[in-house]
N, C-alpha and C. Protein backbone atom coordinates (compact mmCIF):
# COMPACT_ATOMS: atom_id res chain seq x y z
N UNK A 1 18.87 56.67 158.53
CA UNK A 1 18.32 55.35 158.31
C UNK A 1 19.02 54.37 159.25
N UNK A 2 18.36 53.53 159.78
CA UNK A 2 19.10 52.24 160.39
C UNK A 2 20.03 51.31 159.78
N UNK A 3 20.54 51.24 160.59
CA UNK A 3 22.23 50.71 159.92
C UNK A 3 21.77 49.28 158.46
N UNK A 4 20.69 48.28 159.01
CA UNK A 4 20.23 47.49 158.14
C UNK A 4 19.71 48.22 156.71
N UNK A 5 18.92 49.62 157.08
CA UNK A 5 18.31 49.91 155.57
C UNK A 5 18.95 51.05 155.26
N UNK A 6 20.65 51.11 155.21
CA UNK A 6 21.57 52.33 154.84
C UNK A 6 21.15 51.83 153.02
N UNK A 7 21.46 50.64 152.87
CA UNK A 7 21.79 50.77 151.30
C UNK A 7 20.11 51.01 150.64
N UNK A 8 19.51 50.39 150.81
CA UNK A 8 17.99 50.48 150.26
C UNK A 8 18.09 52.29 150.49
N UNK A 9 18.28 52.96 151.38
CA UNK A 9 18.01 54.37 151.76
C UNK A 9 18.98 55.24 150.47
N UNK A 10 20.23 54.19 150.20
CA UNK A 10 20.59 54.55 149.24
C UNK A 10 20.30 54.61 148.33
N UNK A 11 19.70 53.48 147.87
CA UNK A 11 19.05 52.98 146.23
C UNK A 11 18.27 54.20 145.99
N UNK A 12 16.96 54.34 147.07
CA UNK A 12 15.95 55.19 146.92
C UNK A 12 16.62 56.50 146.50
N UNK A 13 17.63 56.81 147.48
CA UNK A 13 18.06 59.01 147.00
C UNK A 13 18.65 58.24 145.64
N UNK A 14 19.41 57.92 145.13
CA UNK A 14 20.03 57.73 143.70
C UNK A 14 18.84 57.45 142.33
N UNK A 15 18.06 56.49 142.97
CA UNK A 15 17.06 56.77 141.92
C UNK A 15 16.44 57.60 141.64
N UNK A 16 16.11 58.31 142.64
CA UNK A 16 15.07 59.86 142.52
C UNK A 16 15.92 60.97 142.18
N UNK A 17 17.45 60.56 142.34
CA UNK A 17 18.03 62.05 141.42
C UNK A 17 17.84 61.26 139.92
N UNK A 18 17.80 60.53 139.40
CA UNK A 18 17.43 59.96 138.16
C UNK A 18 16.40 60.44 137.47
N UNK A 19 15.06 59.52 137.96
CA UNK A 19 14.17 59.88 137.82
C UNK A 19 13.92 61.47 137.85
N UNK A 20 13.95 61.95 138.79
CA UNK A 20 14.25 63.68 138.80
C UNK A 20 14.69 64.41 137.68
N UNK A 21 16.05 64.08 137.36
CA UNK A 21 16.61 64.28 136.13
C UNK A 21 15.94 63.95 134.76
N UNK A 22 15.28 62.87 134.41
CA UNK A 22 14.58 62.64 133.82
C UNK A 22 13.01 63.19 133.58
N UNK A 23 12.46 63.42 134.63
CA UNK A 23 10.68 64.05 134.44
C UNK A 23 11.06 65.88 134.38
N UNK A 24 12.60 65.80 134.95
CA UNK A 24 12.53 67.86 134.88
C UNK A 24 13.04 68.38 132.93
N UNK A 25 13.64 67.08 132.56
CA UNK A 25 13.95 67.34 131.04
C UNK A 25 12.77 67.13 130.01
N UNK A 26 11.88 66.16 130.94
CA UNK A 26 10.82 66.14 129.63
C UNK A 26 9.56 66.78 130.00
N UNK A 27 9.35 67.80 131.00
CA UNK A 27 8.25 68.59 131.27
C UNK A 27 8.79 69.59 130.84
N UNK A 28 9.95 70.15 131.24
CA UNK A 28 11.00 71.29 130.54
C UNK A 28 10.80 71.10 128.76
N UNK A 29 10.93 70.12 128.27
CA UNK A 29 10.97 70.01 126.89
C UNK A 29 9.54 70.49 126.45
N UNK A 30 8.52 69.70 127.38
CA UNK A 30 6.95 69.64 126.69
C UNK A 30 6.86 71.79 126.87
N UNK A 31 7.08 71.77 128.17
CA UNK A 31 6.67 73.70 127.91
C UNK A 31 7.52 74.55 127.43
N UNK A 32 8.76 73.80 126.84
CA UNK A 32 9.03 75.01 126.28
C UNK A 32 8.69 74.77 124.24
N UNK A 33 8.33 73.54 124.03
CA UNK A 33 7.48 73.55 122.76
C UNK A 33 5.35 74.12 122.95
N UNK A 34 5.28 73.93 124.25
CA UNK A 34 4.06 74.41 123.94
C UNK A 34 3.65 75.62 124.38
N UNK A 35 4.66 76.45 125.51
CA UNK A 35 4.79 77.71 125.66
C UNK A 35 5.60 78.58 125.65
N UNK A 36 6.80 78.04 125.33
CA UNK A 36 8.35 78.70 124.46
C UNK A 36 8.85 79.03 125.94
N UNK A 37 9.92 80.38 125.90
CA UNK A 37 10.82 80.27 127.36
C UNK A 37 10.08 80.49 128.23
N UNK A 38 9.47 81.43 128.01
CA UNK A 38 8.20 82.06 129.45
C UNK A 38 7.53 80.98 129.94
N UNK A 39 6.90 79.87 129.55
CA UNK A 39 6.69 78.67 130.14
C UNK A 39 7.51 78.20 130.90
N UNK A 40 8.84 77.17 130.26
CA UNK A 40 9.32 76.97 130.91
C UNK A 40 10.03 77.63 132.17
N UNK A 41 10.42 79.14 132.26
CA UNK A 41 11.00 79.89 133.33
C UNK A 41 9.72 79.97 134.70
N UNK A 42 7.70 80.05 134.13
CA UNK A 42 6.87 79.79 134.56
C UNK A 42 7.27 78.39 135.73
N UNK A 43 7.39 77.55 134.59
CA UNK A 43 7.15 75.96 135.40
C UNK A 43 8.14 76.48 136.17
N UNK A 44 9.70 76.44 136.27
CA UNK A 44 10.42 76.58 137.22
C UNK A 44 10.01 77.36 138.76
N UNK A 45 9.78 78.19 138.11
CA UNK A 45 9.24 78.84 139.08
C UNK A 45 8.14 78.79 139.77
N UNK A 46 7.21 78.37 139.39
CA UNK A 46 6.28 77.81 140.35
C UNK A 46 6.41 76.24 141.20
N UNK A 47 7.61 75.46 140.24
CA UNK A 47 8.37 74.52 141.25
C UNK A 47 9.34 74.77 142.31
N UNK A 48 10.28 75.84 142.30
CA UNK A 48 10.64 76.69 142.87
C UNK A 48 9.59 77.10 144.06
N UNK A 49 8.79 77.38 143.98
CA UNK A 49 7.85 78.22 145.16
C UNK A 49 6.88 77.19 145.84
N UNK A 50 6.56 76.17 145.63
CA UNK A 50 6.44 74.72 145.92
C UNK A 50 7.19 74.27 147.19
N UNK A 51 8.78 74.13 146.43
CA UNK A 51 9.60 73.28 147.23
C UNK A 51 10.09 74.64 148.25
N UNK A 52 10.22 75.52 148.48
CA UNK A 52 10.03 76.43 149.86
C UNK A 52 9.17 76.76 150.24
N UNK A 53 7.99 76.30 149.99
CA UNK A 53 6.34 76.30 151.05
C UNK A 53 6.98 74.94 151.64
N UNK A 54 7.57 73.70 151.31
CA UNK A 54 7.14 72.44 151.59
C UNK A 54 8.65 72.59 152.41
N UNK A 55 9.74 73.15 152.22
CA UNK A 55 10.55 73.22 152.90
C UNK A 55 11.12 73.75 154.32
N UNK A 56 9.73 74.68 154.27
CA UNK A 56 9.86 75.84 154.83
C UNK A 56 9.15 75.14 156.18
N UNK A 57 8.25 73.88 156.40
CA UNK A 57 7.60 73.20 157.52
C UNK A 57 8.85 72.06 157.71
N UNK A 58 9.88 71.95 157.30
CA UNK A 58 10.55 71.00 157.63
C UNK A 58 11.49 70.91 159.00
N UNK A 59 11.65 70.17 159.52
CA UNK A 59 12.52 70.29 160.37
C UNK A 59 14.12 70.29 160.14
N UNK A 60 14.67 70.98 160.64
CA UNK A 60 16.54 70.89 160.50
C UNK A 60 16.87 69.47 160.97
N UNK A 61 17.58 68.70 160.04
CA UNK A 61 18.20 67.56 161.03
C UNK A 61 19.34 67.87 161.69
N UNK A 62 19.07 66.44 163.15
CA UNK A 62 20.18 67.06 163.91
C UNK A 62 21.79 66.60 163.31
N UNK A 63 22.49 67.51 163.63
CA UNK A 63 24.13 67.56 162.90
C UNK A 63 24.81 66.79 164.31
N UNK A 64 26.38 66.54 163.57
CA UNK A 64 27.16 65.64 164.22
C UNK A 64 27.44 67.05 165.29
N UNK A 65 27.96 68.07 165.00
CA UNK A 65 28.10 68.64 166.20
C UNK A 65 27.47 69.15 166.72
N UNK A 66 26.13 68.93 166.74
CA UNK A 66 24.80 69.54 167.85
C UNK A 66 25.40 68.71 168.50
N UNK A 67 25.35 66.83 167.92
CA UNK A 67 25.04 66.10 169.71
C UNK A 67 26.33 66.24 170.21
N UNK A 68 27.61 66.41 169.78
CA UNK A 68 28.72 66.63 170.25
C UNK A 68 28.43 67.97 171.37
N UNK A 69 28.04 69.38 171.01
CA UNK A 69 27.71 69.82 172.09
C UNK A 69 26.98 69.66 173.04
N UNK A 70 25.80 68.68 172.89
CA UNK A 70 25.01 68.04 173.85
C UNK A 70 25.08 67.37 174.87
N UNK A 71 26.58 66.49 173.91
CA UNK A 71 27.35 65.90 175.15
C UNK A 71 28.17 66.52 175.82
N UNK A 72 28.66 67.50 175.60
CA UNK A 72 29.89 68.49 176.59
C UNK A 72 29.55 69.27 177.12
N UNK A 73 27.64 69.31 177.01
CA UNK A 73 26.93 70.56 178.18
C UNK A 73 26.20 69.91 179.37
N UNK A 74 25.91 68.49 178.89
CA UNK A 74 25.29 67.51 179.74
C UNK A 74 26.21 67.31 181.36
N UNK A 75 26.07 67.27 182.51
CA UNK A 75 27.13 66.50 183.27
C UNK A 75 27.38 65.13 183.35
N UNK A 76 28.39 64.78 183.54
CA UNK A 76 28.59 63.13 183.33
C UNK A 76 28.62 62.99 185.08
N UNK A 77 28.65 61.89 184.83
CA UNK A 77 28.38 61.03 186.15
C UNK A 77 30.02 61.40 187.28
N UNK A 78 30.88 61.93 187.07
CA UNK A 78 32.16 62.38 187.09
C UNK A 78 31.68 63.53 188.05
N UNK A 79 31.32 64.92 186.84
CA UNK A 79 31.06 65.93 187.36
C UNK A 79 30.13 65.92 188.39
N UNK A 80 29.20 64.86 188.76
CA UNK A 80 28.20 65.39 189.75
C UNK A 80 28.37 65.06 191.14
N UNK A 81 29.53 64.05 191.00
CA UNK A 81 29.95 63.60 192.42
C UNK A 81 29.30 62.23 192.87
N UNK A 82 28.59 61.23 191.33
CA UNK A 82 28.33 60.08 191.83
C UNK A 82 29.52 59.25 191.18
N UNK A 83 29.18 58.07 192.20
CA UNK A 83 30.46 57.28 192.15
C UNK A 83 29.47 55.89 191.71
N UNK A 84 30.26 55.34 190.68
CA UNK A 84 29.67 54.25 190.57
C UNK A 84 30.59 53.20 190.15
């Protein structure tokens, strides 16, 4: 996120582990009163198989030491023999 919308970027992930926490206890609650464990182990699991179809198109973000090697494979202006 851009340095201006770090905290809003924050608000958002903290609320959605909330919320999260909250809609997985009371769908969990509703199937396992209306279809006992096999439901609920069901729901999991077909949320489970969901979030690695949807994961599975994602891209890797880039890490602090990708660009760190990026920069130490690149030549700098040094190595190439310009002078500036």
């Amino acid at each position: 996120a851009p340095a201006h919308s770090k905290g809003t970027a924050m608000g958002v992930y903290s609320s959605s582990q909330f919320l999260g926490a909250f809609v997985g206890g009371a769908v969990g609650g509703w199937l396992l009163g209306r279809f006992d464990v096999s439901g609920v182990f069901a729901g999991c699991m077909t949320m489970t198989l969901l979030w690695l179809v949807i994961a599975s198109g994602m891209a890797s973000p880039e890490t602090t030491a990708g660009r760190q090697r990026m920069r130490e494979t690149q030549p700098s202006s040094i190595d190439s023999g310009v002078n500036g």
